[in-house]
N, C-alpha and C. Protein backbone atom coordinates (compact mmCIF):
# COMPACT_ATOMS: atom_id res chain seq x y z
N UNK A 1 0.84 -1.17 0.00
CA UNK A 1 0.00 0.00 0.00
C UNK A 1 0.90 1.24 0.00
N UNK A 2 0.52 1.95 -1.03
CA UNK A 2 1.99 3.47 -1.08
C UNK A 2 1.31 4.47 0.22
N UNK A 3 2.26 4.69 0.67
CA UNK A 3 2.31 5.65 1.65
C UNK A 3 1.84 7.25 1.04
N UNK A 4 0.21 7.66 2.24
CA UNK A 4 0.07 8.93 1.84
C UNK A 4 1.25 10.27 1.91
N UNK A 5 1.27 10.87 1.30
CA UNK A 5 1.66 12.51 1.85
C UNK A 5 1.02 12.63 2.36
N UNK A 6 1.84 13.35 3.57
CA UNK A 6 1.30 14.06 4.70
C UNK A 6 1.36 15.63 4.20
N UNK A 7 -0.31 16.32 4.36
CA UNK A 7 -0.95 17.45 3.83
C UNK A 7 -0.45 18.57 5.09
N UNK A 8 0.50 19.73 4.77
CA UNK A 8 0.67 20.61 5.32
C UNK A 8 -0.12 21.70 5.21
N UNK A 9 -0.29 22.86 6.16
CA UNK A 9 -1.56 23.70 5.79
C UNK A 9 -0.48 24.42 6.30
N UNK A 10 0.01 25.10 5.55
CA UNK A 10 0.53 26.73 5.42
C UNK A 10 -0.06 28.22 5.33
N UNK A 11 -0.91 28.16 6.06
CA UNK A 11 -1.73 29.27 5.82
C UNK A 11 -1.36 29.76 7.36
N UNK A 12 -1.39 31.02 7.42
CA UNK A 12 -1.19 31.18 8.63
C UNK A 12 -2.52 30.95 9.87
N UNK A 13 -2.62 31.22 11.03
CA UNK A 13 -3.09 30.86 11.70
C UNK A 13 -4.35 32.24 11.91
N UNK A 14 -5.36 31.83 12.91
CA UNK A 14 -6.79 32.98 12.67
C UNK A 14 -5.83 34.50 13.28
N UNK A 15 -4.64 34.24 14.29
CA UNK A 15 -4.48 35.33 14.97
C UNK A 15 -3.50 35.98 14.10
N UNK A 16 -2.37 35.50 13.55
CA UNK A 16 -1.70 35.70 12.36
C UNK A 16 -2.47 36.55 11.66
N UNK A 17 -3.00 35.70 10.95
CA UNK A 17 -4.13 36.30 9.46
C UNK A 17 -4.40 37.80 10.54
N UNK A 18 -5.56 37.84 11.13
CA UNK A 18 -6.17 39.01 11.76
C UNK A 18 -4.97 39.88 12.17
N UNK A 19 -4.54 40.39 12.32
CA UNK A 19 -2.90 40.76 13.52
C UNK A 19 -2.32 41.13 11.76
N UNK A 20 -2.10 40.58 10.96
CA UNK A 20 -1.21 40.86 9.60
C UNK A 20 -2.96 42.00 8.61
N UNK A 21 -3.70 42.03 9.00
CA UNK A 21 -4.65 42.70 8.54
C UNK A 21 -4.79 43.97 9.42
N UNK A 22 -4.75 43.84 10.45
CA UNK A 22 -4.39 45.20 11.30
C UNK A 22 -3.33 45.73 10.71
N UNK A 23 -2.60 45.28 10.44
CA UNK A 23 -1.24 45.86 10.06
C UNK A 23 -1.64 46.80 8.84
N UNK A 24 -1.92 46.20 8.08
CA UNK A 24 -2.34 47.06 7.02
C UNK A 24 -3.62 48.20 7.16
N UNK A 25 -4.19 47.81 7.89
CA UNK A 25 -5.47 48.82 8.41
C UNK A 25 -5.00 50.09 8.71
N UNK A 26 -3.44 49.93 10.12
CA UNK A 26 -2.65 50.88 10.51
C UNK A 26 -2.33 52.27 9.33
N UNK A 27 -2.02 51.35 8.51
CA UNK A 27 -1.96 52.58 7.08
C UNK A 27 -2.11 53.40 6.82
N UNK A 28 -3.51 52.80 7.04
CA UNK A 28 -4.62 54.02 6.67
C UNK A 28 -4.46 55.50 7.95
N UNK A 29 -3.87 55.00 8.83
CA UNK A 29 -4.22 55.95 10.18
C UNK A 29 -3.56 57.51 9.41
N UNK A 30 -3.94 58.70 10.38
CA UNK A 30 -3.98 59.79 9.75
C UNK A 30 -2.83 60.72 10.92
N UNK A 31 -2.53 59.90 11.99
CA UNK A 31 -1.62 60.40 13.02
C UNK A 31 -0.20 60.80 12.41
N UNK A 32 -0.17 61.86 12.97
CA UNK A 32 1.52 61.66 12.66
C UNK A 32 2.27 61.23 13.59
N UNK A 33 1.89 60.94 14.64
CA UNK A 33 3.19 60.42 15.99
C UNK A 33 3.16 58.93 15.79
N UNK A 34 1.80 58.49 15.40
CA UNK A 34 2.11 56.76 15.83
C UNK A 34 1.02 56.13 14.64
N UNK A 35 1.32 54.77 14.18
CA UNK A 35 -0.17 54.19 13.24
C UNK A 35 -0.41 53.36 14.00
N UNK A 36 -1.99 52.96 14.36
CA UNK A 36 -2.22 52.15 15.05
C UNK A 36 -3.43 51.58 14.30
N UNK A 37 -3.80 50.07 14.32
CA UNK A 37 -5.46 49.70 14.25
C UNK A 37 -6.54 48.56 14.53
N UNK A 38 -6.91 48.27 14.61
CA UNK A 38 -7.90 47.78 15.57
C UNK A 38 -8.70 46.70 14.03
N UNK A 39 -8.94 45.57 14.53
CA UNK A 39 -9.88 45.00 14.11
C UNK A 39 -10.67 44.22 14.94
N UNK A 40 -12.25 44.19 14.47
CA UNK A 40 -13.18 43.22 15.42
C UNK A 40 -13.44 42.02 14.20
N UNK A 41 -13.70 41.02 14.98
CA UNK A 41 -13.97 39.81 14.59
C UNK A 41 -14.78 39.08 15.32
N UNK A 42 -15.84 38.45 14.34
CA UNK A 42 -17.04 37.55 15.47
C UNK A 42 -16.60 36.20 14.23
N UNK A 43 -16.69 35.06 15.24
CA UNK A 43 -16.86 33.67 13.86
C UNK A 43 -16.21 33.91 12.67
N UNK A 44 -14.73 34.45 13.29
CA UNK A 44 -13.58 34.32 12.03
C UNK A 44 -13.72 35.11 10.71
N UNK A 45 -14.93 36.31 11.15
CA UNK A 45 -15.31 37.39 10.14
C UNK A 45 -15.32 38.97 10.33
N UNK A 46 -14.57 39.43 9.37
CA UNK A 46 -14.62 40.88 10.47
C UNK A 46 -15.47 41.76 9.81
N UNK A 47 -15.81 42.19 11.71
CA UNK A 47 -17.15 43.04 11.20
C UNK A 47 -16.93 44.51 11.44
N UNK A 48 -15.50 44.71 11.74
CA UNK A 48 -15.49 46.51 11.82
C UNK A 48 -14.03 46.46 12.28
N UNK A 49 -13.36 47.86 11.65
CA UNK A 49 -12.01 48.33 11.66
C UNK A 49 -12.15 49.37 12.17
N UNK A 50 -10.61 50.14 12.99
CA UNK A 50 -10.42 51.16 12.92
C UNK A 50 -9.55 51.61 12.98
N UNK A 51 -8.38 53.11 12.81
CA UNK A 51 -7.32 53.24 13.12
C UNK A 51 -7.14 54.72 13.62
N UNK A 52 -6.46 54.86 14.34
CA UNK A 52 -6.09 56.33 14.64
C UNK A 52 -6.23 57.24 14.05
N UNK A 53 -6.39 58.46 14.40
CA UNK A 53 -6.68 59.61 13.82
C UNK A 53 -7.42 60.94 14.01
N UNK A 54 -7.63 61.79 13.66
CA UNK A 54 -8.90 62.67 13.69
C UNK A 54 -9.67 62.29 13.40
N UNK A 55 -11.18 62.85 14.13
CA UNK A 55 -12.78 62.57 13.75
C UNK A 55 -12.84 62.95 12.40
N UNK A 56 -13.89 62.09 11.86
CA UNK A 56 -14.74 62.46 10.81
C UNK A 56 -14.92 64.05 10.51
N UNK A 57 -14.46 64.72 9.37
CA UNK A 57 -14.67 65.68 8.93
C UNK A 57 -13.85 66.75 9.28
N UNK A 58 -12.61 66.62 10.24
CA UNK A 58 -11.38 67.19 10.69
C UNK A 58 -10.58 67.16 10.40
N UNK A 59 -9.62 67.86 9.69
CA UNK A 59 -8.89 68.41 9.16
C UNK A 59 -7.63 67.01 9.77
N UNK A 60 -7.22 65.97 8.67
CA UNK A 60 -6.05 64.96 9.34
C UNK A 60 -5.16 65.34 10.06
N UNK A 61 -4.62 64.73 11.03
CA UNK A 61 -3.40 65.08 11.89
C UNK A 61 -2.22 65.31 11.46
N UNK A 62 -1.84 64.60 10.47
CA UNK A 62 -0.89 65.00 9.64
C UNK A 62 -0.97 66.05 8.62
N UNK A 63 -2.04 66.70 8.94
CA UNK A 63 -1.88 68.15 7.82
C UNK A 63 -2.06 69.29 9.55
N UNK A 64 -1.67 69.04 10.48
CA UNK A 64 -1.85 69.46 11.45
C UNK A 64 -3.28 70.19 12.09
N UNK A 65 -4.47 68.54 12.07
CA UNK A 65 -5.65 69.20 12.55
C UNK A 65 -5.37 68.69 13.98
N UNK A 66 -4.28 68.13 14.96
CA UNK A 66 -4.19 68.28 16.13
C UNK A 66 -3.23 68.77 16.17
N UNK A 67 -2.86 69.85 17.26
CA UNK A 67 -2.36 70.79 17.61
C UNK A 67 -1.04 70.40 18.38
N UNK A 68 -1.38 69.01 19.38
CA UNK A 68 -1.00 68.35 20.00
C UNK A 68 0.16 67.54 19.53
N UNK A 69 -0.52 66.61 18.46
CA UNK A 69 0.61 66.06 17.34
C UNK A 69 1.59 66.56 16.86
N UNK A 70 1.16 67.66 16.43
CA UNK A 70 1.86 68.93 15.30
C UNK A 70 2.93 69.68 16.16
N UNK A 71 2.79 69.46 17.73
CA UNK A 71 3.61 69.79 18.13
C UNK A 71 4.97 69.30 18.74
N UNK A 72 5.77 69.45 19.45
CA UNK A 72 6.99 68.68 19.81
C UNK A 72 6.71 68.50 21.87
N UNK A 73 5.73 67.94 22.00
CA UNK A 73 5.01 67.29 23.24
C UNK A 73 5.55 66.01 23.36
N UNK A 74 6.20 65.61 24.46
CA UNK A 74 7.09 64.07 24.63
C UNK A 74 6.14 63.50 24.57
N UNK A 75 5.98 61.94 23.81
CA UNK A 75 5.02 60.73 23.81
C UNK A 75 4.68 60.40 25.40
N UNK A 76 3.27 60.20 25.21
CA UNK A 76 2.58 60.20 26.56
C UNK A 76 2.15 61.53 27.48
N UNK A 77 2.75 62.15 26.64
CA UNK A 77 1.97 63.40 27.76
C UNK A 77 1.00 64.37 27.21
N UNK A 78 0.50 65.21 28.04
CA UNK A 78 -0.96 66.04 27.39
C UNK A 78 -1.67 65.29 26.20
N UNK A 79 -1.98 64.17 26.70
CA UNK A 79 -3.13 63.61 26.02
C UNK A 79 -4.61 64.21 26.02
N UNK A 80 -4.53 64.64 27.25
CA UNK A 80 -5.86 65.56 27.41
C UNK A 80 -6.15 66.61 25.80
N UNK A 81 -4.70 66.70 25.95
CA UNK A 81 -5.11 67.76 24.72
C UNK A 81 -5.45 67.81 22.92
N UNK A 82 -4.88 66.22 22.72
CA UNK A 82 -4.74 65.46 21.87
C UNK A 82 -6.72 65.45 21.00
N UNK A 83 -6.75 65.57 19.95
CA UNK A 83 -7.92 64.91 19.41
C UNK A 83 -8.46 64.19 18.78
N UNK A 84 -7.11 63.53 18.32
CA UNK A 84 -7.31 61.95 17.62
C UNK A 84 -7.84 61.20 18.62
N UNK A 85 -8.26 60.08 17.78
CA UNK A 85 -9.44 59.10 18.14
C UNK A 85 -8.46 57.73 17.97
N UNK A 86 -8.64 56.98 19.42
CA UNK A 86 -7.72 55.86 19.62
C UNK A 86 -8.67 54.61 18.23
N UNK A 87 -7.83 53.88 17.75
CA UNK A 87 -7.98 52.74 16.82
C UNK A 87 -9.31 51.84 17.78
N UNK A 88 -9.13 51.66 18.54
CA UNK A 88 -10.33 50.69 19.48
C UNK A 88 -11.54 51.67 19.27
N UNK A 89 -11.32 52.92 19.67
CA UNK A 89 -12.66 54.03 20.04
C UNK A 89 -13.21 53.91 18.29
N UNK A 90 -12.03 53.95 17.46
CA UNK A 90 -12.96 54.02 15.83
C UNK A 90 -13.42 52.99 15.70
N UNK A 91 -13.12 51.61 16.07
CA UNK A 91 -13.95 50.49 15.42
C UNK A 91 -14.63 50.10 16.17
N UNK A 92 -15.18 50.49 17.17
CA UNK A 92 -16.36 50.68 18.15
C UNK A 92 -17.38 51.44 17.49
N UNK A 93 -16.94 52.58 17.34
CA UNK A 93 -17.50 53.85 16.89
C UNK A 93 -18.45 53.61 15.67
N UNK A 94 -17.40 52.80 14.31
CA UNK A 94 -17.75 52.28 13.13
C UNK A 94 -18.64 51.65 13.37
N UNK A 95 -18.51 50.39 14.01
CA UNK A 95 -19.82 49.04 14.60
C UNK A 95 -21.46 50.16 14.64
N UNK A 96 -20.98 51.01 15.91
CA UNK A 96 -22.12 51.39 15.97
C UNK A 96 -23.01 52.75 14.71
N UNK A 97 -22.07 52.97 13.78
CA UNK A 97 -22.59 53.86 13.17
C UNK A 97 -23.14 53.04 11.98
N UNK A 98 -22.88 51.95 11.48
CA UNK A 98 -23.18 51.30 11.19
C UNK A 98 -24.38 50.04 11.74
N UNK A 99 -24.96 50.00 13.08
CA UNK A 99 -25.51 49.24 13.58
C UNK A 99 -24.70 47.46 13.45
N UNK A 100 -23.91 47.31 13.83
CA UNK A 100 -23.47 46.18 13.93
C UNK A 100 -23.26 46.19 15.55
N UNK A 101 -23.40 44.79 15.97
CA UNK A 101 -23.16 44.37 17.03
C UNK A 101 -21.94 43.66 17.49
N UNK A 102 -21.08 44.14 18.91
CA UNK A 102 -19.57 43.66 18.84
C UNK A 102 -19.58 42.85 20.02
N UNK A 103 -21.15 42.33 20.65
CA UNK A 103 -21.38 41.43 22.09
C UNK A 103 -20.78 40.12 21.78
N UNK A 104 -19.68 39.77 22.55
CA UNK A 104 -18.58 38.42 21.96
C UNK A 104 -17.92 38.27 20.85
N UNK A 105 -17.65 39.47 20.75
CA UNK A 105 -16.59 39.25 19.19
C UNK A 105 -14.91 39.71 20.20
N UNK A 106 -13.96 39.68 19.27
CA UNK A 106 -12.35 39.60 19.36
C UNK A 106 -12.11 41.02 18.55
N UNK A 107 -11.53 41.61 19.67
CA UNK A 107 -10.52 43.31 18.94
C UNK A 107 -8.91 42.46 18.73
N UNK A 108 -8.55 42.74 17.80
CA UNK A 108 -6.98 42.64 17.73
C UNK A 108 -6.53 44.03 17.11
N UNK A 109 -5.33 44.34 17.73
CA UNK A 109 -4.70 45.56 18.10
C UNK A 109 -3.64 45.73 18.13
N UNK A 110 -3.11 46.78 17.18
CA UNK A 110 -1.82 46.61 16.83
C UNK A 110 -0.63 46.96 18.37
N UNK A 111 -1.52 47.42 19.15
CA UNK A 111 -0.66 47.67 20.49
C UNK A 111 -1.69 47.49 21.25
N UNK A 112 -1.26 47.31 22.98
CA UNK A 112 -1.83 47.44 23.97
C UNK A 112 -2.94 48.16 24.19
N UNK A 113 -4.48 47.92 24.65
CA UNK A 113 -5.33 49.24 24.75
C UNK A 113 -5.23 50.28 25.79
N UNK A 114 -5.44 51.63 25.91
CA UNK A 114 -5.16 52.06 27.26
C UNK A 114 -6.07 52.18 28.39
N UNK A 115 -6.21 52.52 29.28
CA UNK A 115 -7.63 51.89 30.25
C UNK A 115 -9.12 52.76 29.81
N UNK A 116 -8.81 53.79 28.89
CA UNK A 116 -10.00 54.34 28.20
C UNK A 116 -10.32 53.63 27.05
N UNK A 117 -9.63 52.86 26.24
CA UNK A 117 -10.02 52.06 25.16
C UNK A 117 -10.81 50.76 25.80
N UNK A 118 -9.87 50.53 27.35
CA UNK A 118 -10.55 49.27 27.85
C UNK A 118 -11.81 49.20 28.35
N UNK A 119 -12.01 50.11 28.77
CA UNK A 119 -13.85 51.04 29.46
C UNK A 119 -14.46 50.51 28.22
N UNK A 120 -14.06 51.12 27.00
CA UNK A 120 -15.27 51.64 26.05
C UNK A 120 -15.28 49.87 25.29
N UNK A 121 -14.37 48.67 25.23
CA UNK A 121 -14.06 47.38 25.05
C UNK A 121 -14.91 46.58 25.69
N UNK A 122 -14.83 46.52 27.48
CA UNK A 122 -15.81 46.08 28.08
C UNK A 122 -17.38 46.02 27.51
N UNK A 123 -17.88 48.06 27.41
CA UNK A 123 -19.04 48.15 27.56
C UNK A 123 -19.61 47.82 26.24
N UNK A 124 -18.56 47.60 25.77
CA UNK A 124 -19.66 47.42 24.21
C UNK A 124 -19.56 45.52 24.00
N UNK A 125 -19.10 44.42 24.89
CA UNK A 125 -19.53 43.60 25.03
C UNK A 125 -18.56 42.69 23.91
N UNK A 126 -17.03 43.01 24.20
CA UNK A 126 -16.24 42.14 23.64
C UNK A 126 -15.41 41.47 24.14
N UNK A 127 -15.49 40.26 24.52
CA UNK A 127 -15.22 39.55 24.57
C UNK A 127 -12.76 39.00 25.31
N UNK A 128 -12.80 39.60 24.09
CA UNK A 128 -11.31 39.08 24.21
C UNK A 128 -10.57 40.10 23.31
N UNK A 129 -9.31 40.13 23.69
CA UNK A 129 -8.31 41.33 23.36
C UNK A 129 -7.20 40.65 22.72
N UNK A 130 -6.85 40.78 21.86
CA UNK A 130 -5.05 40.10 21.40
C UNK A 130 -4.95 41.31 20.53
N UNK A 131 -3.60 41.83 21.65
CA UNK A 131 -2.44 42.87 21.10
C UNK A 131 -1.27 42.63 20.79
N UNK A 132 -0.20 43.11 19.88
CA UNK A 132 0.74 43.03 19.46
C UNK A 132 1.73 43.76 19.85
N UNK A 133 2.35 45.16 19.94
CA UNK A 133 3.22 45.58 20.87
C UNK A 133 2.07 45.98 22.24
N UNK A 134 3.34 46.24 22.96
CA UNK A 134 3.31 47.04 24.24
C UNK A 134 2.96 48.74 24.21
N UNK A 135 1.76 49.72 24.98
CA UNK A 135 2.02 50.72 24.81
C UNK A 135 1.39 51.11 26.30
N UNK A 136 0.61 52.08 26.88
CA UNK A 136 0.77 52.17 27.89
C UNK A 136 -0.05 51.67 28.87
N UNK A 137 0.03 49.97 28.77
CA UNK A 137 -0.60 49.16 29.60
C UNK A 137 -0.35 48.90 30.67
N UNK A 138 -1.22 49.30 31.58
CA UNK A 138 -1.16 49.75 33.04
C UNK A 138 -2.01 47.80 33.71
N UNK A 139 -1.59 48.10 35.24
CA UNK A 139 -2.17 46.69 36.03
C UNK A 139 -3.98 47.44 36.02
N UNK A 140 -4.44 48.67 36.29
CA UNK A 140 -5.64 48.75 35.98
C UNK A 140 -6.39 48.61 34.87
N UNK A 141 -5.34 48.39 33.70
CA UNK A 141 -6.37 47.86 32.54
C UNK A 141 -6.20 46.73 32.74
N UNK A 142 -5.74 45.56 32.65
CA UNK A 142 -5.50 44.44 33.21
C UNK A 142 -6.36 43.86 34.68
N UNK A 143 -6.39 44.98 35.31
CA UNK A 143 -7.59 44.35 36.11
C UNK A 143 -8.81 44.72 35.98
N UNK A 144 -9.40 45.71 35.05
CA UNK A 144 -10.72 45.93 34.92
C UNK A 144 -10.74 44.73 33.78
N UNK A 145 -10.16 44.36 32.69
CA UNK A 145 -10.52 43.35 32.01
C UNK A 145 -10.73 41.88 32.68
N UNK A 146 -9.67 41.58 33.78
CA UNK A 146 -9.77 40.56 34.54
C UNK A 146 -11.41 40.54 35.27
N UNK A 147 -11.26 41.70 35.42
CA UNK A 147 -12.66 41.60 36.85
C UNK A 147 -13.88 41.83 35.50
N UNK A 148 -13.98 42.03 34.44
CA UNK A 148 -15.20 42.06 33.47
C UNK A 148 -15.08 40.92 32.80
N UNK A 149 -14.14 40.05 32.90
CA UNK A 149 -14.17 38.94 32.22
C UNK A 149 -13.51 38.72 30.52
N UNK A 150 -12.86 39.74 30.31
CA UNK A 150 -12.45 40.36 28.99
C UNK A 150 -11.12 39.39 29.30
N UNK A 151 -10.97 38.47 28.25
CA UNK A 151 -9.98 37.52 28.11
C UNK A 151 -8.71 38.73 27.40
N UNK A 152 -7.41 38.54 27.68
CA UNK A 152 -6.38 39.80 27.06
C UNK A 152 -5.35 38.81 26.96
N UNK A 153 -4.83 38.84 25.47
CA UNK A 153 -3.39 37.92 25.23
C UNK A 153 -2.71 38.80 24.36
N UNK A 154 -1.59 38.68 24.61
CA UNK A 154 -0.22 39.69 23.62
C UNK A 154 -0.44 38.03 22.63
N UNK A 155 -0.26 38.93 21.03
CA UNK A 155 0.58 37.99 19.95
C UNK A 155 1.44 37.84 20.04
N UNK A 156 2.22 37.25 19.71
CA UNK A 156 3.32 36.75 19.34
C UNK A 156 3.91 36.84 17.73
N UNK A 157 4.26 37.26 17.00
CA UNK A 157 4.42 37.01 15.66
C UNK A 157 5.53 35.69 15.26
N UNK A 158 5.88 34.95 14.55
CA UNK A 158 5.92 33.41 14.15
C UNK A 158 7.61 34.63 13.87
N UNK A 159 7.38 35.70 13.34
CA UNK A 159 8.85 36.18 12.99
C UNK A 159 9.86 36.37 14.24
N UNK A 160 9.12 36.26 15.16
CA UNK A 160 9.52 36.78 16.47
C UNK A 160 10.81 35.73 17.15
């Protein structure tokens, strides 16, 4: 009896695939300090993106419609003053302007969320988090996700 080949599946994996589609989403972002972006996924289908930037109808950050950006402010500070819109807050935002529902679906994220992305993650009823770098993830986002039940895993990339 001839011996089968053994069938390799080279495709990358669901977090891969998703995580390498953020990547490109990032692109699109309109920041000039950082690209970041966000995808949701329910049943291995995505149902809403987003990436950094200015609101709808504001002048992009990179043509200096934040003030904040445009200026020479060390990373992490006067965020208050900042008016771009974090990558999580747009594809939240999108879901709902769109009427889609994100109750048990998966954000993957090109970085860490910060504990205001994690508020607005919780309440809109998602499920689980997989981020790719580190950014300013604090033990209180980590424990409001713990204590809401919001599953949170760093990727890993296969290049890594």
């Amino acid at each position: 009896m001839p011996r089968q080949k053994k069938i390799v599946d080279v495709r990358p994996d669901w977090d891969e695939y998703f995580m390498r589609i953020a990547d490109v989403v990032a692109m699109r972002s309109n920041c000039s300090r950082r690209k970041v972006a966000a995808v949701v996924v329910s049943d291995h289908r995505i149902i809403s993106t987003g990436y950094n930037g200015t609101p709808r109808n504001v002048k992009n950050c990179f043509e200096g419609g934040c003030p904040r950006c445009a200026g020479k402010v060390p990373s992490g500070s006067s965020l208050e003053e900042c008016i771009c819109v974090h990558a999580e807050q747009n594809a939240i935002c999108q879901a709902a302007y769109y009427g889609i529902r994100l109750a048990g679906s998966t954000i993957y994220v090109t970085i860490s969320p910060c504990l205001t992305c994690a508020k607005l993650i919780v309440n809109a009823g998602i499920r689980e988090v997989v981020y790719g770098g580190e950014y300013a993830f604090t033990k209180q986002t980590l424990k409001l996700f713990k204590e809401a039940g919001v599953v949170c895993r760093r990727y890993v990339s296969p290049d890594e």
